[in-house]
PDB file of N, CA and C in Angstrom:
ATOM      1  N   UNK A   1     -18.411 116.090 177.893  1.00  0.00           N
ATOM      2  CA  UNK A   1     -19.776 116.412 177.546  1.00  0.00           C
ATOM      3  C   UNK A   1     -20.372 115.236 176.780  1.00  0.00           C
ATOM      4  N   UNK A   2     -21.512 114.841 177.144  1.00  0.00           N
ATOM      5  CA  UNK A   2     -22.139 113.592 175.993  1.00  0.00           C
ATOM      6  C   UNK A   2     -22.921 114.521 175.248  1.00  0.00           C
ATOM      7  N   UNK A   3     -23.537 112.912 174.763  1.00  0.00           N
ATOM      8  CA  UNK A   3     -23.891 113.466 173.464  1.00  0.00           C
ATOM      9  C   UNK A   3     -25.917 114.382 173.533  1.00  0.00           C
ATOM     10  N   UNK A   4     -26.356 114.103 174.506  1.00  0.00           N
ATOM     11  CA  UNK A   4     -27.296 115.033 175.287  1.00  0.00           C
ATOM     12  C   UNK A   4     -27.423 115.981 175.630  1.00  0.00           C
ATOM     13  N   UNK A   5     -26.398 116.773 175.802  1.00  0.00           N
ATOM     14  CA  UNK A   5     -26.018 117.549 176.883  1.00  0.00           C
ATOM     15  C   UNK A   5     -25.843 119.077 175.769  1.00  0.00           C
ATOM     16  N   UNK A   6     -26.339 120.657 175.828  1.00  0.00           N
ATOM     17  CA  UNK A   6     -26.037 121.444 175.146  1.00  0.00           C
ATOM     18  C   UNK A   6     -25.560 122.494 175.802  1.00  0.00           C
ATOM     19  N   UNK A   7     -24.864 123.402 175.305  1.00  0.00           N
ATOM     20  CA  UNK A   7     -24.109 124.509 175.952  1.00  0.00           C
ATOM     21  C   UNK A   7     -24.443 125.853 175.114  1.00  0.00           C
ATOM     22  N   UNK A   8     -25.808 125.764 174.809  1.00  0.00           N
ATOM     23  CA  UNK A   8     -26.173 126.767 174.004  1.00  0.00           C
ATOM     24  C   UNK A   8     -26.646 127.791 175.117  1.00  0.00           C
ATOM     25  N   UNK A   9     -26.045 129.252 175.301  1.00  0.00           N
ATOM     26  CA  UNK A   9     -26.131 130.640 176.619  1.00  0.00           C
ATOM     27  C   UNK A   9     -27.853 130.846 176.488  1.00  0.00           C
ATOM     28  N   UNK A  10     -28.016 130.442 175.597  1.00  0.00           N
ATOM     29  CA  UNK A  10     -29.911 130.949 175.047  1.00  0.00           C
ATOM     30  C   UNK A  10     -30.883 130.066 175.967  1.00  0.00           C
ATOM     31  N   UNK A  11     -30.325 128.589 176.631  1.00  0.00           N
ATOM     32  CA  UNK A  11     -31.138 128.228 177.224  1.00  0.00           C
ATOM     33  C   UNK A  11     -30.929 127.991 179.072  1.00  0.00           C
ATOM     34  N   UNK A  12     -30.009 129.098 179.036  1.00  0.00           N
ATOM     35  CA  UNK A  12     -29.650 128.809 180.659  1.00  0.00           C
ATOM     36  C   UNK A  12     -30.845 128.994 181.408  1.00  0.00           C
ATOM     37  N   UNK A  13     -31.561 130.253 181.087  1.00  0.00           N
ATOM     38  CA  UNK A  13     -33.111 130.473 181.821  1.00  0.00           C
ATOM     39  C   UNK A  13     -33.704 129.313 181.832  1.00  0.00           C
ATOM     40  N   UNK A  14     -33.364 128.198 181.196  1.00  0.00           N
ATOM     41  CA  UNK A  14     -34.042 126.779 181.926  1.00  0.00           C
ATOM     42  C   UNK A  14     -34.008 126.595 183.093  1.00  0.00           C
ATOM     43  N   UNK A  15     -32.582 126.329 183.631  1.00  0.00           N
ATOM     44  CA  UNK A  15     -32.302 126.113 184.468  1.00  0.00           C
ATOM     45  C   UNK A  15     -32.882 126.892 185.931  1.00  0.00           C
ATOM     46  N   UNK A  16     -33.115 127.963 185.785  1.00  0.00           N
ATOM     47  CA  UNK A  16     -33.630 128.514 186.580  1.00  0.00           C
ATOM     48  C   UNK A  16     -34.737 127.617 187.472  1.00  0.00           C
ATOM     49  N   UNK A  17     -34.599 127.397 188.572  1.00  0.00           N
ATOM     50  CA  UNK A  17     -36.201 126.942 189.327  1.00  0.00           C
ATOM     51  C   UNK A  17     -37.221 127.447 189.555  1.00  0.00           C
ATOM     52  N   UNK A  18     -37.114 129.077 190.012  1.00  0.00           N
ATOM     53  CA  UNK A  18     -38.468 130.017 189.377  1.00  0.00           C
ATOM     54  C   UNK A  18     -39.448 129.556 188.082  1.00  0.00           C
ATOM     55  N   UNK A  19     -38.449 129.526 187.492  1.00  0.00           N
ATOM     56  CA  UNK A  19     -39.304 129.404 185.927  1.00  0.00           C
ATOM     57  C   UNK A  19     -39.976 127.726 185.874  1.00  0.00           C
ATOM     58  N   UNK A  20     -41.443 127.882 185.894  1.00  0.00           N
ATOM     59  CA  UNK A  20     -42.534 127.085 185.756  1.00  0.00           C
ATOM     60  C   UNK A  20     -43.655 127.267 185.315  1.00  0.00           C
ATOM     61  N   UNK A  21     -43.316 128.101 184.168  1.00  0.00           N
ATOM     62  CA  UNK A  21     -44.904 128.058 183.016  1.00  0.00           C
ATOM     63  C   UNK A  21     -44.071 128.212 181.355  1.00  0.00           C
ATOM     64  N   UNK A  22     -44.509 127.736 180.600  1.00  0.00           N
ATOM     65  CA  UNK A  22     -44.431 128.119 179.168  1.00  0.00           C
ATOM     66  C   UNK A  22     -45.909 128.252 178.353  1.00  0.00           C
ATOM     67  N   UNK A  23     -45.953 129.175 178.023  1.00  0.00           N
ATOM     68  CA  UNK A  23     -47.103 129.431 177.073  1.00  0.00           C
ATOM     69  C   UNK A  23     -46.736 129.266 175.226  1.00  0.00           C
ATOM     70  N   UNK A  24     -47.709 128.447 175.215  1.00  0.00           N
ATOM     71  CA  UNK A  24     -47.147 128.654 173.201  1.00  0.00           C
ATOM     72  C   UNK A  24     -47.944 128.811 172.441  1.00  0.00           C
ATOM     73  N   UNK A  25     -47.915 129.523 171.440  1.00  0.00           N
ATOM     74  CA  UNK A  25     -48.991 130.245 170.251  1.00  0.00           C
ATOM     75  C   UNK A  25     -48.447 130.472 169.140  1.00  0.00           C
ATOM     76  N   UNK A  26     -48.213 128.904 168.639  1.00  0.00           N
ATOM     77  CA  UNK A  26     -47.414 128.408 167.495  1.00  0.00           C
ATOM     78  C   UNK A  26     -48.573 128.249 166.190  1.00  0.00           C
ATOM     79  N   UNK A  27     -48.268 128.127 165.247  1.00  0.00           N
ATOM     80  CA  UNK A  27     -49.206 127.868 163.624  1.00  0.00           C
ATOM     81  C   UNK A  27     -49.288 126.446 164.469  1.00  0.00           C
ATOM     82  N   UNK A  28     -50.264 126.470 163.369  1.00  0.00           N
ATOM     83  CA  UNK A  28     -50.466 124.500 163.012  1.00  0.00           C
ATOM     84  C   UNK A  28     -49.303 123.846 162.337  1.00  0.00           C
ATOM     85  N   UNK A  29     -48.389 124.760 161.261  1.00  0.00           N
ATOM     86  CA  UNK A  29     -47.341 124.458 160.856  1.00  0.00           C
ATOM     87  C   UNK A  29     -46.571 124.055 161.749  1.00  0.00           C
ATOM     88  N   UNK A  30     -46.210 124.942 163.122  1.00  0.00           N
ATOM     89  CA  UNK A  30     -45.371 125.125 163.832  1.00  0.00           C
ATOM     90  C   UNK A  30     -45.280 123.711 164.647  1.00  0.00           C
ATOM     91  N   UNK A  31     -46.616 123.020 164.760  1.00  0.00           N
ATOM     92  CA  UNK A  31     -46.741 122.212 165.584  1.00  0.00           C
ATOM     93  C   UNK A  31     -46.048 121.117 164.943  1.00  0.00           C
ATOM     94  N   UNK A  32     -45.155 120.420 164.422  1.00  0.00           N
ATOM     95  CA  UNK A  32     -44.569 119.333 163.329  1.00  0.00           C
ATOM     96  C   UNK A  32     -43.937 119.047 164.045  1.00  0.00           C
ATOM     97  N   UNK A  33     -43.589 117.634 163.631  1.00  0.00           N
ATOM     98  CA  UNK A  33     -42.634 116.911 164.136  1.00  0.00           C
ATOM     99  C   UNK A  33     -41.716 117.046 162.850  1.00  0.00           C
ATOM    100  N   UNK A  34     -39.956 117.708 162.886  1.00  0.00           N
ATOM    101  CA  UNK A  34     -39.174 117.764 161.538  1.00  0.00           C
ATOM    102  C   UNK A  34     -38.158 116.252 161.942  1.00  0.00           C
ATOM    103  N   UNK A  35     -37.775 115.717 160.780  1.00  0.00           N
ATOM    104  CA  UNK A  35     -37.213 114.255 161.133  1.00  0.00           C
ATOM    105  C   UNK A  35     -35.528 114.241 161.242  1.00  0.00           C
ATOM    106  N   UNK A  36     -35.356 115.766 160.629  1.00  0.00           N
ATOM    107  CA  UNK A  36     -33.784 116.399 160.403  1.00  0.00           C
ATOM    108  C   UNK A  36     -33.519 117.079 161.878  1.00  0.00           C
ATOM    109  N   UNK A  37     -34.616 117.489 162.601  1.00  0.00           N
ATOM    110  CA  UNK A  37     -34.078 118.006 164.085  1.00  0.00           C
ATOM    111  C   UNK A  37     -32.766 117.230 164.673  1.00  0.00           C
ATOM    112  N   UNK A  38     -32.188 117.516 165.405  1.00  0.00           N
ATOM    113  CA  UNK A  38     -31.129 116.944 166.175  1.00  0.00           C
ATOM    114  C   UNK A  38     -31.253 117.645 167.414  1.00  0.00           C
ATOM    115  N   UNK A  39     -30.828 116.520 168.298  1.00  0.00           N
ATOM    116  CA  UNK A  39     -30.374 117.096 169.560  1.00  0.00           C
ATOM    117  C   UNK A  39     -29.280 117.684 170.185  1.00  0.00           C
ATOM    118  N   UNK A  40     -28.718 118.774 169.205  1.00  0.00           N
ATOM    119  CA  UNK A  40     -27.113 119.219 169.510  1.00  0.00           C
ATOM    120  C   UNK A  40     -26.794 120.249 169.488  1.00  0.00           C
ATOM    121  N   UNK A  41     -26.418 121.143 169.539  1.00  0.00           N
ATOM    122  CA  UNK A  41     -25.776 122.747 169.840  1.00  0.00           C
ATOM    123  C   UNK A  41     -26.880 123.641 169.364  1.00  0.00           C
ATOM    124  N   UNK A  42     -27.719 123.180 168.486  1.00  0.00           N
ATOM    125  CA  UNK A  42     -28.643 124.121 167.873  1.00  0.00           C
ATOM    126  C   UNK A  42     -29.517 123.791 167.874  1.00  0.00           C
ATOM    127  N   UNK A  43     -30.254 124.964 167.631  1.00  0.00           N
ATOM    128  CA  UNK A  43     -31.776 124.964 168.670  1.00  0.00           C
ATOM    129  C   UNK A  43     -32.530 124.057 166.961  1.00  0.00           C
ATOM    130  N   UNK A  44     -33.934 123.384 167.248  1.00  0.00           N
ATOM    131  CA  UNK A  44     -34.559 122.551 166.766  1.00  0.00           C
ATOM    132  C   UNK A  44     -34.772 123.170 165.955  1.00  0.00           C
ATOM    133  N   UNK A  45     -35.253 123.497 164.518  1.00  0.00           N
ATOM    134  CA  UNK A  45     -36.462 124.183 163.589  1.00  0.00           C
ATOM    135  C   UNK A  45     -37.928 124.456 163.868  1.00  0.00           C
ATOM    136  N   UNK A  46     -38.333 123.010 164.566  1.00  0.00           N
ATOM    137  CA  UNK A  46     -39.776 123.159 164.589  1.00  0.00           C
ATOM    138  C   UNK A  46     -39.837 123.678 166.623  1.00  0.00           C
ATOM    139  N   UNK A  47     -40.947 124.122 166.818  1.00  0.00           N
ATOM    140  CA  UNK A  47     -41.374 124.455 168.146  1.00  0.00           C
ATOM    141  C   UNK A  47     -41.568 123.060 169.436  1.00  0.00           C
ATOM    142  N   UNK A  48     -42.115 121.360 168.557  1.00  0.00           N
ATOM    143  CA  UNK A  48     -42.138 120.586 169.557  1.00  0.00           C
ATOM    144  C   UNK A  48     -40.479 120.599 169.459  1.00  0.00           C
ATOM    145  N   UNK A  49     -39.445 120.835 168.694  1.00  0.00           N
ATOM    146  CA  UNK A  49     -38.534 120.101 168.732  1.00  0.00           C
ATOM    147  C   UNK A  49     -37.582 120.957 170.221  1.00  0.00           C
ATOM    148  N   UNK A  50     -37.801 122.142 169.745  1.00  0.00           N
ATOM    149  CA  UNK A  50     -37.179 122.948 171.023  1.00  0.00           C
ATOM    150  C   UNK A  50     -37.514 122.961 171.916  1.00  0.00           C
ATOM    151  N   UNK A  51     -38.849 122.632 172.267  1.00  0.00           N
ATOM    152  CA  UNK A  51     -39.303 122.486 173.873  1.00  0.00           C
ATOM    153  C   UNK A  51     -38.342 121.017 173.904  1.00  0.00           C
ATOM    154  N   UNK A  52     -38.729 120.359 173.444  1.00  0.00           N
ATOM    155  CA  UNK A  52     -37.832 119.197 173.908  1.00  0.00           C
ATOM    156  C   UNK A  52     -36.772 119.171 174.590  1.00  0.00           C
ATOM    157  N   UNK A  53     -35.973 119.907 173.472  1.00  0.00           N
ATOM    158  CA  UNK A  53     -34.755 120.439 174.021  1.00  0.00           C
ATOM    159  C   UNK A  53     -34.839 121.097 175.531  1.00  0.00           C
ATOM    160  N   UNK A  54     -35.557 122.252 175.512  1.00  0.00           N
ATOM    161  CA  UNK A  54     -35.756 122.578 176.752  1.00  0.00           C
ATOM    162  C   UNK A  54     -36.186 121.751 177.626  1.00  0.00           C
ATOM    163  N   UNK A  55     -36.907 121.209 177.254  1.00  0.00           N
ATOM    164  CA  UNK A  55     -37.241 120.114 178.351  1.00  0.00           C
ATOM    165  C   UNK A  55     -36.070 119.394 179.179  1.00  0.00           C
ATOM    166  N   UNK A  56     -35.119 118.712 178.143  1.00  0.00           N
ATOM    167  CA  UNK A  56     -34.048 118.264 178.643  1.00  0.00           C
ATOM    168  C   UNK A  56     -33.521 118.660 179.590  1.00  0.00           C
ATOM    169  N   UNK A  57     -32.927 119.555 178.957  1.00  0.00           N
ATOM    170  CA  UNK A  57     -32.105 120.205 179.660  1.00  0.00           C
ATOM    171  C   UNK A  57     -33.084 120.834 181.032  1.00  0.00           C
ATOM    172  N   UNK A  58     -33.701 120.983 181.210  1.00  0.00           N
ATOM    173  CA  UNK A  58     -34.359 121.115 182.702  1.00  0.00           C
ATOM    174  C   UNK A  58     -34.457 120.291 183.004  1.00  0.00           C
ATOM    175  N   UNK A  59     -34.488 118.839 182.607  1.00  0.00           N
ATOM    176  CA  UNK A  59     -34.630 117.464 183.448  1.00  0.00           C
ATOM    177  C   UNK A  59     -33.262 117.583 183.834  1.00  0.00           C
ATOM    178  N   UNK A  60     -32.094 117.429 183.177  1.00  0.00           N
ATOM    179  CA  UNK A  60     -30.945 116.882 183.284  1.00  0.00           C
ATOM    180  C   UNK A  60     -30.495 117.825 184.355  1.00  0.00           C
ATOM    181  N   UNK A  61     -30.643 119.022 184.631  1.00  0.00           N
ATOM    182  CA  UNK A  61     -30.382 120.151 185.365  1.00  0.00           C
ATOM    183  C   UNK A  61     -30.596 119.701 186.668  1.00  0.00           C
ATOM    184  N   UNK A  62     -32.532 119.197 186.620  1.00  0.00           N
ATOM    185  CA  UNK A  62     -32.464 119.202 187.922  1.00  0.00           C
ATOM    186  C   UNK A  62     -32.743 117.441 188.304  1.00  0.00           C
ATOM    187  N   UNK A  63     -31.991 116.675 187.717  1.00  0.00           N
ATOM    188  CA  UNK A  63     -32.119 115.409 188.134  1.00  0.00           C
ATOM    189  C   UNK A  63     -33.211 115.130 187.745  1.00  0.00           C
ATOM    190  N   UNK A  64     -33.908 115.068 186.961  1.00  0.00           N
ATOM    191  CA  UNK A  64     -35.051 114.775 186.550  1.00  0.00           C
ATOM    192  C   UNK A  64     -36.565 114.561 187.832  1.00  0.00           C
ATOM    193  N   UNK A  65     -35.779 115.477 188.932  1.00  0.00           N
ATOM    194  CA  UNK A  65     -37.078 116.004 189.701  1.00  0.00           C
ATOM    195  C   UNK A  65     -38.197 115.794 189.620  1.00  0.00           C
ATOM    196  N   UNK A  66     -39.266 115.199 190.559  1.00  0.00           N
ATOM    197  CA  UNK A  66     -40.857 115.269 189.847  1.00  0.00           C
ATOM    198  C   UNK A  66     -41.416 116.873 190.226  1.00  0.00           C
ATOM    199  N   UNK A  67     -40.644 117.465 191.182  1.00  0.00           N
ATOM    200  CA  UNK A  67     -41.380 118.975 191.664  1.00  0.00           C
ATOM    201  C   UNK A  67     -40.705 120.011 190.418  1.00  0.00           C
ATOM    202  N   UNK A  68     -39.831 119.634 189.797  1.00  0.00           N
ATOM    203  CA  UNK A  68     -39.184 120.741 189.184  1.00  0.00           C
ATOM    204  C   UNK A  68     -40.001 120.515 187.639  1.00  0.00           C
ATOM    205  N   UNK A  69     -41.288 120.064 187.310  1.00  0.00           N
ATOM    206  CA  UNK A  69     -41.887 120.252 185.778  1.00  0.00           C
ATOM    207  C   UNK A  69     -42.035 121.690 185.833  1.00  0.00           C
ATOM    208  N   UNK A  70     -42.492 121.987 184.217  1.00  0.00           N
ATOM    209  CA  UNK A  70     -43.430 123.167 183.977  1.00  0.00           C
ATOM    210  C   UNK A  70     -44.753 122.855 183.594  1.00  0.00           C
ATOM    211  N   UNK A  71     -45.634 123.743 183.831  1.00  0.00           N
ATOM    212  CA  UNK A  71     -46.764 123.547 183.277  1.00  0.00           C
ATOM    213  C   UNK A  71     -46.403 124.406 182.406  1.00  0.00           C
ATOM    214  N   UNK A  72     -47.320 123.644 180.727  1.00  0.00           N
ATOM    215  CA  UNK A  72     -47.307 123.893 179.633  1.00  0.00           C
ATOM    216  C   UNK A  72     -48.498 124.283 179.208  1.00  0.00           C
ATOM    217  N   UNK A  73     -48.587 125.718 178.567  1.00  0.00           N
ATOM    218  CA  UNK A  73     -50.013 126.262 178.212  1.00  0.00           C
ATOM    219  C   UNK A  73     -50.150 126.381 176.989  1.00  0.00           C
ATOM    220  N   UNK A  74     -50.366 125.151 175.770  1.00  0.00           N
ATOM    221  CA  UNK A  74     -50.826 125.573 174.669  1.00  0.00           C
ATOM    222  C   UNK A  74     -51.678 126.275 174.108  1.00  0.00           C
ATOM    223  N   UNK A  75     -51.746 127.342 173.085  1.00  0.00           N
ATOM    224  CA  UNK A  75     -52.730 128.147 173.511  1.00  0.00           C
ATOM    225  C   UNK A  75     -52.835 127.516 171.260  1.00  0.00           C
ATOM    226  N   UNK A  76     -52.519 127.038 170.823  1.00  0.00           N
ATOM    227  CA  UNK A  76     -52.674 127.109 169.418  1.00  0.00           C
ATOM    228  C   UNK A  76     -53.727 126.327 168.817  1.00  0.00           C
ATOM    229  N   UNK A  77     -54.404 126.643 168.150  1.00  0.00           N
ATOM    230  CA  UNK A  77     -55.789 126.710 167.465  1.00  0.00           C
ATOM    231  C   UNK A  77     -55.893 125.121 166.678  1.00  0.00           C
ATOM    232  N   UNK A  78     -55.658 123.705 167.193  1.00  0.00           N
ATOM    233  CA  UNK A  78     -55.664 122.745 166.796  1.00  0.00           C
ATOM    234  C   UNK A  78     -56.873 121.985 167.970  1.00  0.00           C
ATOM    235  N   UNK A  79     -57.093 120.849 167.792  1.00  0.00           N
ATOM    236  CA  UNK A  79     -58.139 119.893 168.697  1.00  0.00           C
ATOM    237  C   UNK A  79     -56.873 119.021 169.878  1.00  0.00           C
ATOM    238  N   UNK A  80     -56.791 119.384 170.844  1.00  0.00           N
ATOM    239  CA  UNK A  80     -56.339 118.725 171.644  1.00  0.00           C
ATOM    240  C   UNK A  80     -54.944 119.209 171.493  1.00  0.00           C
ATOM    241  N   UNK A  81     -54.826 120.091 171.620  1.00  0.00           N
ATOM    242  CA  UNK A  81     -53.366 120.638 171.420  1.00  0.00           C
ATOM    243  C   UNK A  81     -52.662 120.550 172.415  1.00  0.00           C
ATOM    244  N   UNK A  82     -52.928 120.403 173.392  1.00  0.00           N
ATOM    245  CA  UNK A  82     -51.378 119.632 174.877  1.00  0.00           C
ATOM    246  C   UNK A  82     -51.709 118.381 174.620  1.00  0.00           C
ATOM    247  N   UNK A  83     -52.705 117.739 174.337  1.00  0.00           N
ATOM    248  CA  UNK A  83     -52.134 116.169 173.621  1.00  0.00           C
ATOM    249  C   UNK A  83     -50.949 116.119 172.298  1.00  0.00           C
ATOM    250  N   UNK A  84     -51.338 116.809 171.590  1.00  0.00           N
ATOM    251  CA  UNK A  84     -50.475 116.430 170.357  1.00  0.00           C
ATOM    252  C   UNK A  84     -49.031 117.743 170.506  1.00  0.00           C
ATOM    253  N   UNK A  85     -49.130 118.513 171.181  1.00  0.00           N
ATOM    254  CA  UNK A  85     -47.787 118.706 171.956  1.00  0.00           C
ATOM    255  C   UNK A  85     -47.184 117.500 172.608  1.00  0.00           C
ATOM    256  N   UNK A  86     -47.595 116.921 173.464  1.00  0.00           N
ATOM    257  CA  UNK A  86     -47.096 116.314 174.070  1.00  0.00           C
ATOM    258  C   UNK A  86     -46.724 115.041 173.756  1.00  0.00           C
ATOM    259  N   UNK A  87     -47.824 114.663 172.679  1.00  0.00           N
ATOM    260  CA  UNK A  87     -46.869 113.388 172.014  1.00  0.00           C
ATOM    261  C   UNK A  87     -45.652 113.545 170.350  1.00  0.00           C
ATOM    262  N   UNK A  88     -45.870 114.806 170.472  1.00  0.00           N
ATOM    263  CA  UNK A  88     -44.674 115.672 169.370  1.00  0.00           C
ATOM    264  C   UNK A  88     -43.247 115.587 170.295  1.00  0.00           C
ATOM    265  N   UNK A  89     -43.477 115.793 171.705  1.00  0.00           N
ATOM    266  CA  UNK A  89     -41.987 116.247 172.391  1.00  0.00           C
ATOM    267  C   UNK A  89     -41.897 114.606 172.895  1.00  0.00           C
ATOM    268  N   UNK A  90     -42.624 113.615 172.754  1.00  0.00           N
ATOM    269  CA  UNK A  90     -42.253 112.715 173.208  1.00  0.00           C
ATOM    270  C   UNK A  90     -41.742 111.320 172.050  1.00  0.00           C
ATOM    271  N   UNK A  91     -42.158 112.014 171.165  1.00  0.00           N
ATOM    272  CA  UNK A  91     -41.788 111.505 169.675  1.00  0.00           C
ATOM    273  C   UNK A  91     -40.172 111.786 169.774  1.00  0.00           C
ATOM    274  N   UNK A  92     -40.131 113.219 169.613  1.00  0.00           N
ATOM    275  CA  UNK A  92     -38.798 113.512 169.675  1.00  0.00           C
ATOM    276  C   UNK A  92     -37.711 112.627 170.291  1.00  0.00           C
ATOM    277  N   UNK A  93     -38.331 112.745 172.042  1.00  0.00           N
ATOM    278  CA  UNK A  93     -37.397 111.754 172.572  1.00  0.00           C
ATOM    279  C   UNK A  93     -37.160 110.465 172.543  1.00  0.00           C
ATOM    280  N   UNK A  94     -37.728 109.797 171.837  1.00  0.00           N
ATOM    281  CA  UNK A  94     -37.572 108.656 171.013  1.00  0.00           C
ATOM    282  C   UNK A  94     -36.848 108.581 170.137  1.00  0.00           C
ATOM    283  N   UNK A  95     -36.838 109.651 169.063  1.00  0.00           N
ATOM    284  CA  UNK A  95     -36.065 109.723 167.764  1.00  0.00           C
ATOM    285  C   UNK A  95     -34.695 110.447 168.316  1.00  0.00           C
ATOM    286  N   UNK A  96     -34.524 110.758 169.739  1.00  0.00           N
ATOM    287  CA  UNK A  96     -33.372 111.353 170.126  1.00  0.00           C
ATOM    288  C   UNK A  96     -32.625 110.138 170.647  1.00  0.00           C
ATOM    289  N   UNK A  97     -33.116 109.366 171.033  1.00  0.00           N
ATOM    290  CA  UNK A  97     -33.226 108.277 171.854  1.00  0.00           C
ATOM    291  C   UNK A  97     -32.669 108.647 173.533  1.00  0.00           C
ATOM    292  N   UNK A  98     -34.016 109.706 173.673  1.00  0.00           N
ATOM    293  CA  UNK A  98     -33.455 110.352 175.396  1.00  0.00           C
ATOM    294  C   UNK A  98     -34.074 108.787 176.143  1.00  0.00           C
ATOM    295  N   UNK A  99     -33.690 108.749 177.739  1.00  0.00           N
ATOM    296  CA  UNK A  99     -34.037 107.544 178.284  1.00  0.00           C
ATOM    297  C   UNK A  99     -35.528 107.738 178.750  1.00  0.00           C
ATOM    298  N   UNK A 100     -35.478 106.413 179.182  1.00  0.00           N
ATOM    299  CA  UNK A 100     -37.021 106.405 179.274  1.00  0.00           C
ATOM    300  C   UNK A 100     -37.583 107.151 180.823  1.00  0.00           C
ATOM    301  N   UNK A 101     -36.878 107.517 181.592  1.00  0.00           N
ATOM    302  CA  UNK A 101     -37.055 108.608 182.659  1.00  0.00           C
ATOM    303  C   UNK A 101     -37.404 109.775 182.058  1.00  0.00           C
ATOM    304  N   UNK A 102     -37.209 110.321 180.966  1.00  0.00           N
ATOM    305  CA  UNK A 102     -37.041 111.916 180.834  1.00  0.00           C
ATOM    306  C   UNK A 102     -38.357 111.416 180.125  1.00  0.00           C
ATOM    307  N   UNK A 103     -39.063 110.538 179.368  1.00  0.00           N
ATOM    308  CA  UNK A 103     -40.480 110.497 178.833  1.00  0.00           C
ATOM    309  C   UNK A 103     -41.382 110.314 180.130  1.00  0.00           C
ATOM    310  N   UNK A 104     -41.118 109.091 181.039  1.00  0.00           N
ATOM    311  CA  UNK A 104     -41.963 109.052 181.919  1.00  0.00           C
ATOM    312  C   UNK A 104     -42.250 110.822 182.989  1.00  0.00           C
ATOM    313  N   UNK A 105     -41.363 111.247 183.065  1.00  0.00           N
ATOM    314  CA  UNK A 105     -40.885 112.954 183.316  1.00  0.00           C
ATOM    315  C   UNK A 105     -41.947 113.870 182.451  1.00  0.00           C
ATOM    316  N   UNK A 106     -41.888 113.701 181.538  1.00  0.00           N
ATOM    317  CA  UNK A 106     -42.455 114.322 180.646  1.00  0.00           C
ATOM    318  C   UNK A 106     -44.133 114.078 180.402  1.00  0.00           C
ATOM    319  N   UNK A 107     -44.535 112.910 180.896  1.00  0.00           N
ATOM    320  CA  UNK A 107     -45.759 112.347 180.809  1.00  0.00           C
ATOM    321  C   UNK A 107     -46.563 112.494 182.195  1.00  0.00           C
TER     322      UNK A 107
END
């Protein structure tokens, strides 16, 4: 197993290929980037940090696929909130140091 890779039973419904929407209706709190997150057996603290995670692990699942994204429905009460989602989960993968496929994936 590397060091990417999680075996947590909570996120197998990733994997699934059906599954292609997430909706989120997180605080403004919720929306943070935490600098203590890790990418390892346990799930993130903050909400960008676990999509991340999820994210991963649906890239890595399915080869980092361009047909296999989700669309992501922020629904939380900030200005541009799938922008600053999206550069929260892409922060992450930087500070995870995921490769640069799973950002371009992600973007």
């Amino acid at each position: 197993m590397n060091q990417h890779q999680s075996t947590d039973a909570g996120i197998v419904v990733v994997r699934a290929p059906q599954m292609c929407f997430v909706f989120s209706n997180t605080t403004e709190a919720g929306t943070a980037f935490v600098e203590d997150d890790r990418l390892t057996y346990a799930l993130a603290s903050s909400f960008p940090g676990k999509l991340t995670q999820l994210l991963w692990t649906h890239f890595e699942h399915f080869s980092g696929a361009g047909d296999k994204g989700w669309l992501i429905v922020p629904c939380e009460l900030i200005d541009h909130n799938g922008n600053v989602l999206r550069e929260l989960v892409l922060r992450y993968a930087r500070h995870w140091q995921l490769p640069e496929s799973f950002a371009d994936w992600v973007t």
